[in-house]
Protein backbone atom coordinates (compact mmCIF):
# COMPACT_ATOMS: atom_id res chain seq x y z
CA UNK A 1 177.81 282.94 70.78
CA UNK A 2 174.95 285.25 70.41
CA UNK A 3 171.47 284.79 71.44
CA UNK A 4 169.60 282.04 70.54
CA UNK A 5 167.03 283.06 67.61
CA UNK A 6 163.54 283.76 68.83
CA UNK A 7 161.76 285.34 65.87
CA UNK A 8 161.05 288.68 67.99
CA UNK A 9 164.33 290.65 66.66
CA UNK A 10 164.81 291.63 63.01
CA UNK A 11 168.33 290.73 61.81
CA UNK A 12 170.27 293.33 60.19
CA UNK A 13 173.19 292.60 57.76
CA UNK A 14 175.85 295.16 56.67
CA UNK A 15 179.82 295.12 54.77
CA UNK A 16 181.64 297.13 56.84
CA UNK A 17 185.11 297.26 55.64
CA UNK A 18 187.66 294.26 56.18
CA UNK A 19 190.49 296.50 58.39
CA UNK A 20 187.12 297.54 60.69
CA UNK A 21 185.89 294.36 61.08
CA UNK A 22 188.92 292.46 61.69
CA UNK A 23 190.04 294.52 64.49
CA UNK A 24 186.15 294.68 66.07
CA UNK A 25 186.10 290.81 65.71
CA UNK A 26 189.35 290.50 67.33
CA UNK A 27 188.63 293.12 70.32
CA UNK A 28 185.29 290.89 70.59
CA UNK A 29 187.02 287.43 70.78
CA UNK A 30 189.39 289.04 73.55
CA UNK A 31 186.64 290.45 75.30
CA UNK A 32 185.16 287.25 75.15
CA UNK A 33 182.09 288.85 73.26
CA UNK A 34 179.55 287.78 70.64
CA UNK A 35 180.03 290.35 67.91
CA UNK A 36 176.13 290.52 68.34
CA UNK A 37 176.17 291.70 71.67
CA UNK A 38 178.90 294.17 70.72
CA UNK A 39 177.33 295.89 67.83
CA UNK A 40 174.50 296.21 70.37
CA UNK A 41 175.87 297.58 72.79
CA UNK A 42 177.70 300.23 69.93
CA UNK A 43 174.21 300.41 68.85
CA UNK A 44 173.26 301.87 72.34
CA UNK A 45 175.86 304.02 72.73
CA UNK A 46 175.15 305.82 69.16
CA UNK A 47 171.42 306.40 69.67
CA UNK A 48 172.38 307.66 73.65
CA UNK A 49 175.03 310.54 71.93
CA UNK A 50 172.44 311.59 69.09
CA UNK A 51 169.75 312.16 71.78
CA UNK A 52 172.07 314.43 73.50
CA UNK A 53 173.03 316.23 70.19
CA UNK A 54 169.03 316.30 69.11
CA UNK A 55 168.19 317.56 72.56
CA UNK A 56 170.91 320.25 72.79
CA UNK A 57 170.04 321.95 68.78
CA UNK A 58 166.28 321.69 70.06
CA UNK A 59 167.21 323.97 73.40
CA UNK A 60 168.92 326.52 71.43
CA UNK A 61 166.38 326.68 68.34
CA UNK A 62 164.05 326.71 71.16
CA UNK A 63 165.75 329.98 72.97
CA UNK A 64 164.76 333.11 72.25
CA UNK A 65 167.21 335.26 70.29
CA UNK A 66 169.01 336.95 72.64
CA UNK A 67 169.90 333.66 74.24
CA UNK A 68 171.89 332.85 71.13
């Protein structure tokens, strides 16, 4: 399972809907993966792809018109 609790991570809960989470579960289980680990890992990813999107709409508001 998951990590053992340590008191140094906030938890987070959320619903997401019953089709997601069934097929995340199961993809977990096969993966042999705490769902923990997972949605970290997801977690990750997201925050990597919007610091590519925030870095590329701060180069072009950042270039001079003609650069448009």
């Amino acid at each position: 399972m998951g990590r053992p609790a340590t008191g140094q991570t906030k938890v987070m809960g959320f619903r997401p809907p019953k089709p997601l989470r069934d097929e995340f579960e199961a993809i977990a289980a096969a993966e042999e993966r705490s769902p923990s680990d997972a949605l970290v890992e997801a977690m990750h990813d997201w925050v990597k792809k919007k610091r590519r999107e925030n870095a590329d709409r701060l180069e072009f508001s950042n270039a001079e018109p003609h650069e448009r």
